[in-house]
C-alpha atoms as a PDB file:
ATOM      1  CA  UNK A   1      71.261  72.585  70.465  1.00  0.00           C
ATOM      2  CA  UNK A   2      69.251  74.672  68.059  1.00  0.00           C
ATOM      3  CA  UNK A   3      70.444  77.924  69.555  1.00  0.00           C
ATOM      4  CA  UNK A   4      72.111  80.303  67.616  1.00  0.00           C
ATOM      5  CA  UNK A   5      75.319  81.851  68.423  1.00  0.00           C
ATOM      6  CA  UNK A   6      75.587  85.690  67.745  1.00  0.00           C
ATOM      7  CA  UNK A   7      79.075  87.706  67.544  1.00  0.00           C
ATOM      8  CA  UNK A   8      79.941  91.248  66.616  1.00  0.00           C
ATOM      9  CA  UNK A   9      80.254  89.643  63.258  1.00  0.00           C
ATOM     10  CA  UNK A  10      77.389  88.354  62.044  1.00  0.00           C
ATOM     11  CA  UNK A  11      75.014  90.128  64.331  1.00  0.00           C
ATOM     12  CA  UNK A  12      74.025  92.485  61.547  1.00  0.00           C
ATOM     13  CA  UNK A  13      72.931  89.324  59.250  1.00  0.00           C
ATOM     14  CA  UNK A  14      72.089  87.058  61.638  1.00  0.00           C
ATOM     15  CA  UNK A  15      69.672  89.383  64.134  1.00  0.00           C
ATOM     16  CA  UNK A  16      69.015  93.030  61.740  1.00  0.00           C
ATOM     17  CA  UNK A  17      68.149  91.327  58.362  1.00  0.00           C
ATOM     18  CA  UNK A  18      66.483  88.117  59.721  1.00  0.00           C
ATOM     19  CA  UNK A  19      63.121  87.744  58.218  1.00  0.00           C
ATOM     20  CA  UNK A  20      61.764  86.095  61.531  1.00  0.00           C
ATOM     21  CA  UNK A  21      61.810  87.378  64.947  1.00  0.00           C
ATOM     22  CA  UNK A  22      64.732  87.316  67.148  1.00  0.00           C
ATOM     23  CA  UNK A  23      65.075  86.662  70.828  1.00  0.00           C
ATOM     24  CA  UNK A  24      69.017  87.738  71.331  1.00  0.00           C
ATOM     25  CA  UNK A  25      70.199  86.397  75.099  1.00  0.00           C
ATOM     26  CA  UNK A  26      72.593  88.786  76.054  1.00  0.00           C
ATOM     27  CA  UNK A  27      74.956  86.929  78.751  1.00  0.00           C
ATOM     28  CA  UNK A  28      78.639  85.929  80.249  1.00  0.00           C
ATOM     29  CA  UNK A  29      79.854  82.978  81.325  1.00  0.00           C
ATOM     30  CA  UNK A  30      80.535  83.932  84.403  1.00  0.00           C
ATOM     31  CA  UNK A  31      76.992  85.361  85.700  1.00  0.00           C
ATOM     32  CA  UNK A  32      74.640  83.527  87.693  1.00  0.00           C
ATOM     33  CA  UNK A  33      71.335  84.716  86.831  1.00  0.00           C
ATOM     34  CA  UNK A  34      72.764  84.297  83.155  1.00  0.00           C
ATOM     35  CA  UNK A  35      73.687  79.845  83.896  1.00  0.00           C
ATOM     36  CA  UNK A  36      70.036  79.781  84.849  1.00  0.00           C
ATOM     37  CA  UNK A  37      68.233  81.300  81.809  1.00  0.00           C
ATOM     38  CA  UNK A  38      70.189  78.794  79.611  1.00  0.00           C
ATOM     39  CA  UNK A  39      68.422  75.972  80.362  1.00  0.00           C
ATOM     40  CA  UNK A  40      65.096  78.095  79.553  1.00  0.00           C
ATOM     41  CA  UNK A  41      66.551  79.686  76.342  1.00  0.00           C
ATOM     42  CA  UNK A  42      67.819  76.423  74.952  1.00  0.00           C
ATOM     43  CA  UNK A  43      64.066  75.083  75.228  1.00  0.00           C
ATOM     44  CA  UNK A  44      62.339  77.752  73.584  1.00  0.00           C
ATOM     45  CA  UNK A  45      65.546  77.430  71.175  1.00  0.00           C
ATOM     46  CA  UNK A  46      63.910  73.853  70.097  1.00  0.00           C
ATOM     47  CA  UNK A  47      60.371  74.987  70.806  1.00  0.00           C
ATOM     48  CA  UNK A  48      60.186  78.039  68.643  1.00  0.00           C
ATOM     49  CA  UNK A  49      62.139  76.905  65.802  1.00  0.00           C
ATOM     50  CA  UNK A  50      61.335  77.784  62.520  1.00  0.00           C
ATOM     51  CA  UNK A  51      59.301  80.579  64.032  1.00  0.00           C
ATOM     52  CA  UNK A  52      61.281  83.115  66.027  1.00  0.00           C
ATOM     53  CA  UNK A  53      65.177  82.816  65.831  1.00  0.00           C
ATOM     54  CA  UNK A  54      66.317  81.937  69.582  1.00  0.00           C
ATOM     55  CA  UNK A  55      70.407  82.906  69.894  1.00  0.00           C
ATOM     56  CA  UNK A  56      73.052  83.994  72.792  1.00  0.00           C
ATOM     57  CA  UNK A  57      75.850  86.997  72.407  1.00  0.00           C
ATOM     58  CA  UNK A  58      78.218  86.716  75.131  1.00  0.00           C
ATOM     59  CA  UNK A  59      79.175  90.583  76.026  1.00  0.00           C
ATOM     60  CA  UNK A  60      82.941  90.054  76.934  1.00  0.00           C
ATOM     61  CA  UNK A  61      83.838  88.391  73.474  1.00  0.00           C
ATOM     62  CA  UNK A  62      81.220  90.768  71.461  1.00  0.00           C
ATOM     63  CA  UNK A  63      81.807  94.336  72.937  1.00  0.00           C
ATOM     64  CA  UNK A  64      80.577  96.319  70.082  1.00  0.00           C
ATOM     65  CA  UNK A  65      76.846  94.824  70.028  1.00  0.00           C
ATOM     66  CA  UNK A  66      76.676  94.831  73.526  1.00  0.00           C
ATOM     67  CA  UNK A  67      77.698  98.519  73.655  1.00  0.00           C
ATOM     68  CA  UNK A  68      75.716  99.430  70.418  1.00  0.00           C
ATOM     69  CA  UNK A  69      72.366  98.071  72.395  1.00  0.00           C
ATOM     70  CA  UNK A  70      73.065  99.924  75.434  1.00  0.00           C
ATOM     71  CA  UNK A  71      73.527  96.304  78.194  1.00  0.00           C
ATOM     72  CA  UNK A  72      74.421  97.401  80.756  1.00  0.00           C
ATOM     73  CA  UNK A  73      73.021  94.728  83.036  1.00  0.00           C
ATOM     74  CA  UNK A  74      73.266  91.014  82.360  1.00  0.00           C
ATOM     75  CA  UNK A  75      71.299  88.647  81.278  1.00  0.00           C
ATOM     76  CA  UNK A  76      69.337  91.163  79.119  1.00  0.00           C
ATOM     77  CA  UNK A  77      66.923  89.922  76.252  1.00  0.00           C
ATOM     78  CA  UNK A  78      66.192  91.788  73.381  1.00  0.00           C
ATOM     79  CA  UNK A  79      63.316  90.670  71.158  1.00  0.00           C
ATOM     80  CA  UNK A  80      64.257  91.860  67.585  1.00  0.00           C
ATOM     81  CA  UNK A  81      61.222  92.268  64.564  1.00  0.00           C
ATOM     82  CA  UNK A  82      62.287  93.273  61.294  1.00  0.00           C
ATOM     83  CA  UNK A  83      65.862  94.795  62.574  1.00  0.00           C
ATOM     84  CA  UNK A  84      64.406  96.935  65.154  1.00  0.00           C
ATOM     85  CA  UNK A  85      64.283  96.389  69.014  1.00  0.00           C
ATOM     86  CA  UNK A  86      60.341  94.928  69.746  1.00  0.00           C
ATOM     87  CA  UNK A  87      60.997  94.369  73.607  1.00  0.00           C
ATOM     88  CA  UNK A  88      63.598  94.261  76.280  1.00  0.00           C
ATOM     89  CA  UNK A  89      64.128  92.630  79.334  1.00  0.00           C
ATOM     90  CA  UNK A  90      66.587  92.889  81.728  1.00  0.00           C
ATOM     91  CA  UNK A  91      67.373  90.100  84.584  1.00  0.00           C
ATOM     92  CA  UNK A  92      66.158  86.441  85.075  1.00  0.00           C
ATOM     93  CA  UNK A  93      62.976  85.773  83.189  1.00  0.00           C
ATOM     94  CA  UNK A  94      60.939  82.537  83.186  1.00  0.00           C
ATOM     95  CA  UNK A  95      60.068  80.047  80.294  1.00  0.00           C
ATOM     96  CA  UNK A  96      56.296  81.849  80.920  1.00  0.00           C
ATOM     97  CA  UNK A  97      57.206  85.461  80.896  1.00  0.00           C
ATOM     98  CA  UNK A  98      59.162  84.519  77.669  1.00  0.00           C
ATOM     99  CA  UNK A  99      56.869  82.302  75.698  1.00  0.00           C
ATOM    100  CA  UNK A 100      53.891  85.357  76.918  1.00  0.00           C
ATOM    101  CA  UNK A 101      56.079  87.571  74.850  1.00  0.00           C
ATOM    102  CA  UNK A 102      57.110  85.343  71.740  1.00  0.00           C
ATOM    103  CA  UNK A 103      53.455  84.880  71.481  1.00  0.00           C
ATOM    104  CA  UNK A 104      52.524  87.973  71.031  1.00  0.00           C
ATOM    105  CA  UNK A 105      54.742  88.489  67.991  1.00  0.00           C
END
């Protein structure tokens, strides 16, 4: 698995001062929609590595990034560029909608 794992703790290293993009999955374990992008984020995890950082927060463990970011609705997916938000996307989004958007970076 060449996902990254994101917490409160080392969002700020991890996500804000990465010098690639980052696709952050926001998610829980127990929503639906959010079981059926893994499959699709884990891919793109493998397929975009070494180019755009691929990683999941879960919102009930990490409260505080979850709240900083506004999520109010899972999954969401923020695309992060040098520590700013690029994109978001809220609900289910296929492995084309995503790569569309990790190709434009």
């Amino acid at each position: 698995m060449s996902e990254v794992t994101f917490t409160d703790s080392n969002f700020n290293d991890e996500v804000l001062q990465s010098d690639m993009p980052v696709l952050v999955d926001f998610f829980a374990p127990w929503c639906g929609p959010c079981k059926m992008m893994g499959p699709v984020i884990e891919k793109l995890a493998g397929e975009y590595k070494g180019k755009v950082k691929i990683g999941k927060l879960d919102v009930d463990e990490n409260p505080e990034i979850a709240g900083q970011h506004g999520i109010q609705s899972i999954p969401t997916l923020i695309i992060f560029k040098g520590g700013e938000m690029a994109d978001k996307l809220v609900g289910f989004q296929s492995e084309e909608q995503l790569k569309a958007k990790l190709d434009e970076l």
